[in-house]
C-alpha atoms as a PDB file:
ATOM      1  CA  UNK A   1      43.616  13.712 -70.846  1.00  0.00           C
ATOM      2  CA  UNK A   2      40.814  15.243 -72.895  1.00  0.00           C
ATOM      3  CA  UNK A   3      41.305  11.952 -75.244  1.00  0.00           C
ATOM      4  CA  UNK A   4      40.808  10.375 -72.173  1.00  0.00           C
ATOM      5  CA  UNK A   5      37.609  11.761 -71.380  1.00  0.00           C
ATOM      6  CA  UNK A   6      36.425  11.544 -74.906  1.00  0.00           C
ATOM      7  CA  UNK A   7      36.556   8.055 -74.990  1.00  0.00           C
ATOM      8  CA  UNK A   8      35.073   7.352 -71.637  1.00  0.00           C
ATOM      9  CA  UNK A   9      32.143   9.656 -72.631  1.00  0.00           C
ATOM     10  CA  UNK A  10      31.937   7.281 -76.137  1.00  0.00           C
ATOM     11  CA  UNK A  11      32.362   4.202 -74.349  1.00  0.00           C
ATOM     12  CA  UNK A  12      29.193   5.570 -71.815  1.00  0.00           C
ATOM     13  CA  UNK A  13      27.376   6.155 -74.981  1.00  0.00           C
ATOM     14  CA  UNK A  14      27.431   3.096 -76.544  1.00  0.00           C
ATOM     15  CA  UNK A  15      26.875   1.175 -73.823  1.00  0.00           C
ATOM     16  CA  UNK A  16      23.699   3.198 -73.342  1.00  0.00           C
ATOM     17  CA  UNK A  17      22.714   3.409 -76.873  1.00  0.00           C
ATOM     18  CA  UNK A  18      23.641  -0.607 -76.552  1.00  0.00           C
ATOM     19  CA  UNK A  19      21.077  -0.830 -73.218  1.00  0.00           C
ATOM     20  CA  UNK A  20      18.360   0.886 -75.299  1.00  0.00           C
ATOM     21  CA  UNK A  21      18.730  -1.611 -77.950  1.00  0.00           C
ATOM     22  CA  UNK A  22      18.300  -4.667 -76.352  1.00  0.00           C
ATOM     23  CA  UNK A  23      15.185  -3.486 -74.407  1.00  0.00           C
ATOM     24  CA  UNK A  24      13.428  -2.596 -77.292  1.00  0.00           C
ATOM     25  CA  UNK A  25      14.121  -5.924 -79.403  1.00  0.00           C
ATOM     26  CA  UNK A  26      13.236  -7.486 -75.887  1.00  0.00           C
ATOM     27  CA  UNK A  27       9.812  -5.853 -75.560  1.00  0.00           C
ATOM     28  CA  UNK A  28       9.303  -6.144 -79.306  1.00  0.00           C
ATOM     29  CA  UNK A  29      10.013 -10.084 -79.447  1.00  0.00           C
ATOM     30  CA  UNK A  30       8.555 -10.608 -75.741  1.00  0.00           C
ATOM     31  CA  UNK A  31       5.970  -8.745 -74.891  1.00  0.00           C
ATOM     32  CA  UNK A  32       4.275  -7.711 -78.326  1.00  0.00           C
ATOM     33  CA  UNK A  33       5.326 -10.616 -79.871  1.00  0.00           C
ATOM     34  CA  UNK A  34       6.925  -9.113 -83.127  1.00  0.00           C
ATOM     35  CA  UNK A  35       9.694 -11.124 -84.602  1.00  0.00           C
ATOM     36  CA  UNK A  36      12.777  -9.392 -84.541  1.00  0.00           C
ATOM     37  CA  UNK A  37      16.327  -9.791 -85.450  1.00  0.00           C
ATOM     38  CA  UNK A  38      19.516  -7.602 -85.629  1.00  0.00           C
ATOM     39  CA  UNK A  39      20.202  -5.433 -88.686  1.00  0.00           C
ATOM     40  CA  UNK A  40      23.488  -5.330 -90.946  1.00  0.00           C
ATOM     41  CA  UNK A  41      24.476  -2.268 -89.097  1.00  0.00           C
ATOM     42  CA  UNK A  42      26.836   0.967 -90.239  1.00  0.00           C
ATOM     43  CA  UNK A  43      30.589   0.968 -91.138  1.00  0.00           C
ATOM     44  CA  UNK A  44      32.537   3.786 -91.270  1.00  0.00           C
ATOM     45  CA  UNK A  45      33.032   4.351 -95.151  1.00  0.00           C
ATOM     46  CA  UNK A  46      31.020   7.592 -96.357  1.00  0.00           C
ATOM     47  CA  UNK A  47      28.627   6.904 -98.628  1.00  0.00           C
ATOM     48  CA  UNK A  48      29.171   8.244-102.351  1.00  0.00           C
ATOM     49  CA  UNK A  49      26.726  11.426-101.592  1.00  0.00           C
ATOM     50  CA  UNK A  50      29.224  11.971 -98.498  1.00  0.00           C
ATOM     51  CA  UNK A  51      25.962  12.056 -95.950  1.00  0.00           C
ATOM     52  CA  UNK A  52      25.994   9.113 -93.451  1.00  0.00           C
ATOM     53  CA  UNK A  53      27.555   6.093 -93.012  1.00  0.00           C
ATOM     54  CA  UNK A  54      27.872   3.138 -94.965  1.00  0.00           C
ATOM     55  CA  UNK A  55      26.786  -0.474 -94.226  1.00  0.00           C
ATOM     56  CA  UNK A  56      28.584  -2.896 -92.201  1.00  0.00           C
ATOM     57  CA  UNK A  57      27.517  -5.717 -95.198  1.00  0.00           C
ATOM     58  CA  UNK A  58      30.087  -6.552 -98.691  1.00  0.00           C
ATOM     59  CA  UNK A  59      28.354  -4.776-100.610  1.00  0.00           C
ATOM     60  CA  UNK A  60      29.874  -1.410-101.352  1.00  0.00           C
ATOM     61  CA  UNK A  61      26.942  -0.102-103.461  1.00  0.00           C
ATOM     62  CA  UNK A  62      24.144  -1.119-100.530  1.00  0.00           C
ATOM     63  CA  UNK A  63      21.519   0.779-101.275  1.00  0.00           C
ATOM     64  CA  UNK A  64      20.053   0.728 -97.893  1.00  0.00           C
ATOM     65  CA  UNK A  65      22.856   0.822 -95.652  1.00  0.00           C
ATOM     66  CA  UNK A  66      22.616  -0.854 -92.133  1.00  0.00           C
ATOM     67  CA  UNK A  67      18.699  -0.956 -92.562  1.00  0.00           C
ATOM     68  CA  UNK A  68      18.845  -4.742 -93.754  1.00  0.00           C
ATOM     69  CA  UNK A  69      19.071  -8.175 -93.006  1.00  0.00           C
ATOM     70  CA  UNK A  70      22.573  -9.794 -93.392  1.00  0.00           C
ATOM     71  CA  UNK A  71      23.956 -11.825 -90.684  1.00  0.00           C
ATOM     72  CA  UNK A  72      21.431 -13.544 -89.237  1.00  0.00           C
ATOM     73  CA  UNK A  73      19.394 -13.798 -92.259  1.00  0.00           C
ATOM     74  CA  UNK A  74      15.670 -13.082 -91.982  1.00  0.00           C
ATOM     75  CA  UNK A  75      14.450 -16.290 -91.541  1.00  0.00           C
ATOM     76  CA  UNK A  76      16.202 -16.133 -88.151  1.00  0.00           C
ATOM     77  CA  UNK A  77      14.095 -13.684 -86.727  1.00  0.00           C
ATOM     78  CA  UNK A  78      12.301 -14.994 -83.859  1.00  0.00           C
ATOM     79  CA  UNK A  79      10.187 -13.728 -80.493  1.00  0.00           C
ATOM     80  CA  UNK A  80      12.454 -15.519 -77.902  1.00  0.00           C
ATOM     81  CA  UNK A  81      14.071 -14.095 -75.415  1.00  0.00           C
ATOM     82  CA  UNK A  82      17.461 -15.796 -74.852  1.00  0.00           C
ATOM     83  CA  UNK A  83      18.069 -15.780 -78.763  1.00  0.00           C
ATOM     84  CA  UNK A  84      17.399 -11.857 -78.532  1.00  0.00           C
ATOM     85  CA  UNK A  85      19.387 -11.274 -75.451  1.00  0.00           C
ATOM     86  CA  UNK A  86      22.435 -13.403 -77.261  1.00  0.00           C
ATOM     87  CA  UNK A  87      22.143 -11.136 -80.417  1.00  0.00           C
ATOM     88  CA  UNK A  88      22.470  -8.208 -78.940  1.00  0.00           C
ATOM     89  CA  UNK A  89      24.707  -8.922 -75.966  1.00  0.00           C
ATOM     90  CA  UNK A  90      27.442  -9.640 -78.935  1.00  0.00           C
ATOM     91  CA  UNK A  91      26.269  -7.050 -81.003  1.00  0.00           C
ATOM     92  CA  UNK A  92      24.667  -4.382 -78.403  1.00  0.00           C
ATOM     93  CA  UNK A  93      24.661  -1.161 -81.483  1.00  0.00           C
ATOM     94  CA  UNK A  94      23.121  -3.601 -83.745  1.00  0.00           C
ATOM     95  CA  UNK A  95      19.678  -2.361 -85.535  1.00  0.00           C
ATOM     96  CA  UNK A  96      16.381  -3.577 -84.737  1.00  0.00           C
ATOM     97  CA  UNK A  97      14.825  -4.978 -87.486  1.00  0.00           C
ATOM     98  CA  UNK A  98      11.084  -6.568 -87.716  1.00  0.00           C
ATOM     99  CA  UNK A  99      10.206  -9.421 -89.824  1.00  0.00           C
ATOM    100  CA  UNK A 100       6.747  -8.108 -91.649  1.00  0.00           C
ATOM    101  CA  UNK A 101       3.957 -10.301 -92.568  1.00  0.00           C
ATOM    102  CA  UNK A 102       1.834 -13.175 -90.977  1.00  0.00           C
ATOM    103  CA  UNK A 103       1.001 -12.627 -87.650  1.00  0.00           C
ATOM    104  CA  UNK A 104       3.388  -9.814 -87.354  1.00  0.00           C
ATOM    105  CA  UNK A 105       2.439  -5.748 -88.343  1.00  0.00           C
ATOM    106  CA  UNK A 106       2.963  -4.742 -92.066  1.00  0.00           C
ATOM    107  CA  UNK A 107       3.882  -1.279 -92.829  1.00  0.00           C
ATOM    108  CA  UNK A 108       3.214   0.769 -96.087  1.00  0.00           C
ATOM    109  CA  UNK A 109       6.366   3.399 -96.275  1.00  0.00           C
ATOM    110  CA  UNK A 110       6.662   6.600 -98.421  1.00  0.00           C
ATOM    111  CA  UNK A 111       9.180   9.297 -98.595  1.00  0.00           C
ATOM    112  CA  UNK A 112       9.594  11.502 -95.629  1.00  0.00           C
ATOM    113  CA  UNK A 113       8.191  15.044 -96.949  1.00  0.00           C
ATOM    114  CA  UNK A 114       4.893  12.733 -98.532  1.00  0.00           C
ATOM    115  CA  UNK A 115       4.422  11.072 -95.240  1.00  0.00           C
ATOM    116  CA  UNK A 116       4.454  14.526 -93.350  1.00  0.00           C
ATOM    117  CA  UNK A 117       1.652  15.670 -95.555  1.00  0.00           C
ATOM    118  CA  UNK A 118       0.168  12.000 -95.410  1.00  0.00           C
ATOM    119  CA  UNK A 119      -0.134  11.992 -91.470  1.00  0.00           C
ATOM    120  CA  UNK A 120      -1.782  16.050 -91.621  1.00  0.00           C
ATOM    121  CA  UNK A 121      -4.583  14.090 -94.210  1.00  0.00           C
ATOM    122  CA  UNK A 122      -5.424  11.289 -92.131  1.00  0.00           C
ATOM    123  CA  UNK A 123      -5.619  13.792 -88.793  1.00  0.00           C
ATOM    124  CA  UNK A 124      -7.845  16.204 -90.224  1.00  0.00           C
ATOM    125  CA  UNK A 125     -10.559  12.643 -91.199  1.00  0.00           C
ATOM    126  CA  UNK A 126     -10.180  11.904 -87.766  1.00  0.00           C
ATOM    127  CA  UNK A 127      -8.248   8.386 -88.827  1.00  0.00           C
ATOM    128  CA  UNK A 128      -6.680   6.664 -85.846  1.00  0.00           C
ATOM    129  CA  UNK A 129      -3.030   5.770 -86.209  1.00  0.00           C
ATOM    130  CA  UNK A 130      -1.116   2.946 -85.200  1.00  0.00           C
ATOM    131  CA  UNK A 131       2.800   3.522 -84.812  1.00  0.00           C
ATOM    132  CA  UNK A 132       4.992   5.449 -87.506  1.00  0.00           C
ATOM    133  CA  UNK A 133       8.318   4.773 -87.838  1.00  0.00           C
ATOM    134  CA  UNK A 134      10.593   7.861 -89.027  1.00  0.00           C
ATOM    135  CA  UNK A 135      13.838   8.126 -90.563  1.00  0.00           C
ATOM    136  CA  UNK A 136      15.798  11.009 -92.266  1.00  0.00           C
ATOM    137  CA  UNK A 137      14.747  10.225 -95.430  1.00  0.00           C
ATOM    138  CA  UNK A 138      11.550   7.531 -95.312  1.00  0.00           C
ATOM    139  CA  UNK A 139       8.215   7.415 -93.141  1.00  0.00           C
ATOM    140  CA  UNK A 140       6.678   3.726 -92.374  1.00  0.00           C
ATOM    141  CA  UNK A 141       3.026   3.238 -91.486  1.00  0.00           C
ATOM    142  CA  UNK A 142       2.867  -0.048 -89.038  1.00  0.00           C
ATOM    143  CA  UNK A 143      -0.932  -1.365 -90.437  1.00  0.00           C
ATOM    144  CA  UNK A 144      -2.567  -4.824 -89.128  1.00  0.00           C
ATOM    145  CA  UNK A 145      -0.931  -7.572 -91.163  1.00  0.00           C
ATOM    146  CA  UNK A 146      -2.416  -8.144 -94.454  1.00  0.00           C
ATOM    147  CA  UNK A 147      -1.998 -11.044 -97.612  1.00  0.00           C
ATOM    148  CA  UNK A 148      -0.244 -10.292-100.869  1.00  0.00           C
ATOM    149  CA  UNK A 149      -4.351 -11.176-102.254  1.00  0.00           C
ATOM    150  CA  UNK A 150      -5.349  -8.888-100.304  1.00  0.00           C
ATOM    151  CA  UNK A 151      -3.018  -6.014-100.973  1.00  0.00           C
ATOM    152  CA  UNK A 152      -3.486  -6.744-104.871  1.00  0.00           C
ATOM    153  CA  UNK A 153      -6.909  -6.306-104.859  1.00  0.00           C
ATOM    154  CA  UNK A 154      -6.644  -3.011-103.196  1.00  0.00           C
ATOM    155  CA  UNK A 155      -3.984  -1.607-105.325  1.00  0.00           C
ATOM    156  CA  UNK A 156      -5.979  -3.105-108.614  1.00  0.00           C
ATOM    157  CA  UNK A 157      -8.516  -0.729-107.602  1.00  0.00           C
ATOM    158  CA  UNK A 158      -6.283   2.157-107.969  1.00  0.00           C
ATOM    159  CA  UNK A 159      -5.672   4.017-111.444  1.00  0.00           C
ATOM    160  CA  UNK A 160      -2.604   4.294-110.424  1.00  0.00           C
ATOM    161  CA  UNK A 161      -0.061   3.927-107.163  1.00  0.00           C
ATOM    162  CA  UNK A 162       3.814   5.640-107.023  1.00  0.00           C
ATOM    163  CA  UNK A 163       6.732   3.224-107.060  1.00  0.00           C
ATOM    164  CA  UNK A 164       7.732   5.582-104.255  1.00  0.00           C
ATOM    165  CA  UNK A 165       5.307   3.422-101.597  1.00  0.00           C
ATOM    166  CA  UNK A 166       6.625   0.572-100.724  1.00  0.00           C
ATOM    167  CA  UNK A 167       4.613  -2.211 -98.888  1.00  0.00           C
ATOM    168  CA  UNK A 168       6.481  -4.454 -96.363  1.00  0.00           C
ATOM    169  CA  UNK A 169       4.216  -7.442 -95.871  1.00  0.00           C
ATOM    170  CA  UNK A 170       5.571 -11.509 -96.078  1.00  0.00           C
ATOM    171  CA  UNK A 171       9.139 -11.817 -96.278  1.00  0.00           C
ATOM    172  CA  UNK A 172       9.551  -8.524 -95.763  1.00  0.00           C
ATOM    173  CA  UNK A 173      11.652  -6.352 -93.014  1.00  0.00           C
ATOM    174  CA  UNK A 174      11.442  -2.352 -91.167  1.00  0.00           C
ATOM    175  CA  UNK A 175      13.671  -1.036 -89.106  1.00  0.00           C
ATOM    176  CA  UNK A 176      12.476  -0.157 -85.735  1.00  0.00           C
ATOM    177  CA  UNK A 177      13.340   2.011 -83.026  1.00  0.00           C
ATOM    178  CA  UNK A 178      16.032   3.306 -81.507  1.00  0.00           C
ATOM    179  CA  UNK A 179      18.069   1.900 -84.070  1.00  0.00           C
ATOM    180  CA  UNK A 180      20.920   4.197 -85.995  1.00  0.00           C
ATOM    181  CA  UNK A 181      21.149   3.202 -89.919  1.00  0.00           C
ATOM    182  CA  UNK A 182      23.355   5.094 -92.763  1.00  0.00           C
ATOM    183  CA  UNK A 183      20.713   7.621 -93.393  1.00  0.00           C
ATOM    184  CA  UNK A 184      20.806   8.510 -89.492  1.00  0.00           C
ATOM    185  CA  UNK A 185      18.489   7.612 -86.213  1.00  0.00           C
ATOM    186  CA  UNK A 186      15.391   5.636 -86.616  1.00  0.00           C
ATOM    187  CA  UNK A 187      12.645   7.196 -84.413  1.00  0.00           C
ATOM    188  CA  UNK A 188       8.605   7.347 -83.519  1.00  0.00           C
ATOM    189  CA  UNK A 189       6.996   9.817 -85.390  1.00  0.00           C
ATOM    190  CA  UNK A 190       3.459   8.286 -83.875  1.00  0.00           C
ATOM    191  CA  UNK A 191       4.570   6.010 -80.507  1.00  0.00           C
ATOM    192  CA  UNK A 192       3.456   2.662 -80.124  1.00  0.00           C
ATOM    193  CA  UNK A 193      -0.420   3.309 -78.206  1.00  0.00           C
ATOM    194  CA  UNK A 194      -2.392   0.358 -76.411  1.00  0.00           C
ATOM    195  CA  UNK A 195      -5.621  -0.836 -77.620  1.00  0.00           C
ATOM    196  CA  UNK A 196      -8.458   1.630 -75.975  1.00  0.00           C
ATOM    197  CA  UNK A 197     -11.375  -0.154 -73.971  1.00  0.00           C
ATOM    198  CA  UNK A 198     -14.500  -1.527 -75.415  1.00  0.00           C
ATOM    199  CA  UNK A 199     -11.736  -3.937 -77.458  1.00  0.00           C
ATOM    200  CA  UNK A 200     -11.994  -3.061 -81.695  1.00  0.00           C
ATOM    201  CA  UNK A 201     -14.236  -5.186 -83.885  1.00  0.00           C
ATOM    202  CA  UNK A 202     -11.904  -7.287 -86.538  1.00  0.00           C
ATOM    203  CA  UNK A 203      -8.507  -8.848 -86.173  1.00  0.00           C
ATOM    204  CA  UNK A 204      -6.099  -5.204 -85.374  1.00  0.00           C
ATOM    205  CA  UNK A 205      -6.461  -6.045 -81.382  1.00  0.00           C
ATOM    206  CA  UNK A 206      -4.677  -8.532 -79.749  1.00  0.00           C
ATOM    207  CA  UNK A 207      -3.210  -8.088 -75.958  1.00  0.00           C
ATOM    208  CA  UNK A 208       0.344  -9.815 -74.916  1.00  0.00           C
ATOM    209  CA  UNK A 209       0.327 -13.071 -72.836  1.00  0.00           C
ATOM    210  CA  UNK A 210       1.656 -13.125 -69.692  1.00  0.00           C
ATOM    211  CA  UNK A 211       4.941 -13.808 -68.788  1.00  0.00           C
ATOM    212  CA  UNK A 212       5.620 -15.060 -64.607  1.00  0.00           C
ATOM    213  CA  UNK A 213       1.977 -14.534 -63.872  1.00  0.00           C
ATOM    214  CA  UNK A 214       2.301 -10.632 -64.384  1.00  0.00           C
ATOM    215  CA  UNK A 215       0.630  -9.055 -66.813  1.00  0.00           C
ATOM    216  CA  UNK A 216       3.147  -6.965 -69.898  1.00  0.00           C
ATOM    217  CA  UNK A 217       2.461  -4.209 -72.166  1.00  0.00           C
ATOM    218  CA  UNK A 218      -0.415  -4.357 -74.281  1.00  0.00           C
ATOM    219  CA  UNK A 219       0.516  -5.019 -78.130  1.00  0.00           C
ATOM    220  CA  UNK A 220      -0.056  -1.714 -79.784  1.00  0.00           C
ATOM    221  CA  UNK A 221      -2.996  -1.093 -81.520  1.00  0.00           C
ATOM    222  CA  UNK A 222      -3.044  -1.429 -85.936  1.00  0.00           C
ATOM    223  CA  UNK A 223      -5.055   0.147 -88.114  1.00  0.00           C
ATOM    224  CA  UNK A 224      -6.521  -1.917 -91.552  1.00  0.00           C
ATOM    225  CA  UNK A 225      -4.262  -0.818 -94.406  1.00  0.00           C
ATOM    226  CA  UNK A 226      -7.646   0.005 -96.691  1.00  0.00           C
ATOM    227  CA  UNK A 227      -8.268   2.771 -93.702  1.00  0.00           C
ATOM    228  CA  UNK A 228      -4.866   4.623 -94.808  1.00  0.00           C
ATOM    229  CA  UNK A 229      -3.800   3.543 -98.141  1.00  0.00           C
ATOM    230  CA  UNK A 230      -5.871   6.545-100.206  1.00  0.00           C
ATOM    231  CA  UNK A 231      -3.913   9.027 -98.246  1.00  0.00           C
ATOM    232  CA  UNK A 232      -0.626   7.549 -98.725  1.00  0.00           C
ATOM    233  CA  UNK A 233      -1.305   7.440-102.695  1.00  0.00           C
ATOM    234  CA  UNK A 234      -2.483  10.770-102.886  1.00  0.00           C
ATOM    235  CA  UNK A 235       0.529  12.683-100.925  1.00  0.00           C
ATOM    236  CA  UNK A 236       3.021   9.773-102.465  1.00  0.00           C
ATOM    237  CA  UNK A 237       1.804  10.770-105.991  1.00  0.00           C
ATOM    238  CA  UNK A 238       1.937  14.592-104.756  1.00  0.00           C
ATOM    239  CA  UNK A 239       6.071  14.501-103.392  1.00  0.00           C
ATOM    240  CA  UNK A 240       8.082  16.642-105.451  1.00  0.00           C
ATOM    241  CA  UNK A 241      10.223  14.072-106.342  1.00  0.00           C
ATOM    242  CA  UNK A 242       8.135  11.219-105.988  1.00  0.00           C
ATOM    243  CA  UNK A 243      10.356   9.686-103.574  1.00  0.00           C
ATOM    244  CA  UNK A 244      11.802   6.975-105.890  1.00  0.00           C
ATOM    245  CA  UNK A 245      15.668   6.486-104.558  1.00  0.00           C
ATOM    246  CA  UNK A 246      15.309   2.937-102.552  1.00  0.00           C
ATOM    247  CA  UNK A 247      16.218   4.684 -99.187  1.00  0.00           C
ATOM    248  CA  UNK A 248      15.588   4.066 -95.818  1.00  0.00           C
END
């Protein structure tokens, strides 16, 4: 009987964890208009460290497991609905991943303890955040969407920048919220916040179209990545490890 039980309460679980899902990749694709697509997911294997699970893809030595890409590939991500519904109506514990780059949000990540100390920095100037995605082991920055020109010139400037920030721009991908990869449970660090009234000068502002006639959630606010990127050197360059395992 207790087994029972203990699968009904799973079963609940999932099927919640499953609900979450979709309306996040729905209001994501929909309503912000972010690109999304599902993730390659977890498996049960342990990883070699014996923390976590593995991924769901072929490769046994993945270094990022479930917080990729696979099946669709990422040139399948898209904003519409019934394509997002259909993904994760088959696959409802799937991850949610974003498609970075063009007119979608960039991120800059850094390892978990440096992005702690990062966010404290950029509080105490009085810097306005846009939404900061967390995981066990790796912080991501959501900035206003940026070129690879751009981003050179920036980091040119710099004597020098940490291989443990990453930048996720063009053909890139982040794992979003409330998605579960093999390092553990994606969260907001910083939540998604609407644009504030007078609208922003330059091109971090843009409000969702309506869908039916009635109006949806505002597309959350992005800071420039120039604004943050000196704080995210200086406590990337300051870790105690320097973050440099490729982990998500």
């Amino acid at each position: 009987m207790r087994e029972i039980l203990g699968r009904r309460r799973r079963l609940r679980l999932r099927r919640k964890e499953g609900a979450a899902r979709l309306d996040a990749a729905l209001t994501f694709a929909t309503a912000w208009q972010w690109p999304v697509l599902p993730g390659a997911g977890t498996a049960p294997a342990a990883l070699r460290d014996g923390r976590g699970l593995g991924c769901a893809c072929p490769d046994p030595d993945c270094a990022v497991p479930g917080a990729h890409p696979f099946d669709p590939a990422l040139l399948a991500a898209t904003t519409d609905e019934r394509m997002v519904r259909w993904w994760w109506s088959n696959r409802p514990t799937a991850p949610v991943m974003l498609a970075t780059g063009g007119r979608a949000p960039c991120a800059v990540s850094l390892p978990a303890l440096a992005g702690a100390k990062a966010l404290v920095a950029l509080d105490r100037m009085g810097m306005r955040l846009g939404p900061v995605v967390a995981t066990p082991t790796r912080w991501s920055l959501l900035v206003a969407p940026y070129t690879l020109e751009r981003l050179g010139e920036l980091l040119y400037s710099k004597d020098w920048v940490p291989s443990s920030l990453r930048f996720h721009g063009e053909g890139g991908y982040l794992v979003l919220p409330p998605s579960e990869i093999g390092a553990g449970q994606v969260r907001w660090e910083r939540a998604p916040s609407p644009p504030v009234d007078p609208v922003p000068a330059g091109p971090v502002f843009r409000r969702a179209a309506r869908r039916g006639g009635a109006p949806v959630a505002a597309t959350p606010w992005l800071p420039d990545v120039e604004a943050v990127l000196d704080a995210l050197v200086e406590a990337s360059t300051s870790a105690p490890d320097g973050g440099s395992r490729l982990a998500y």
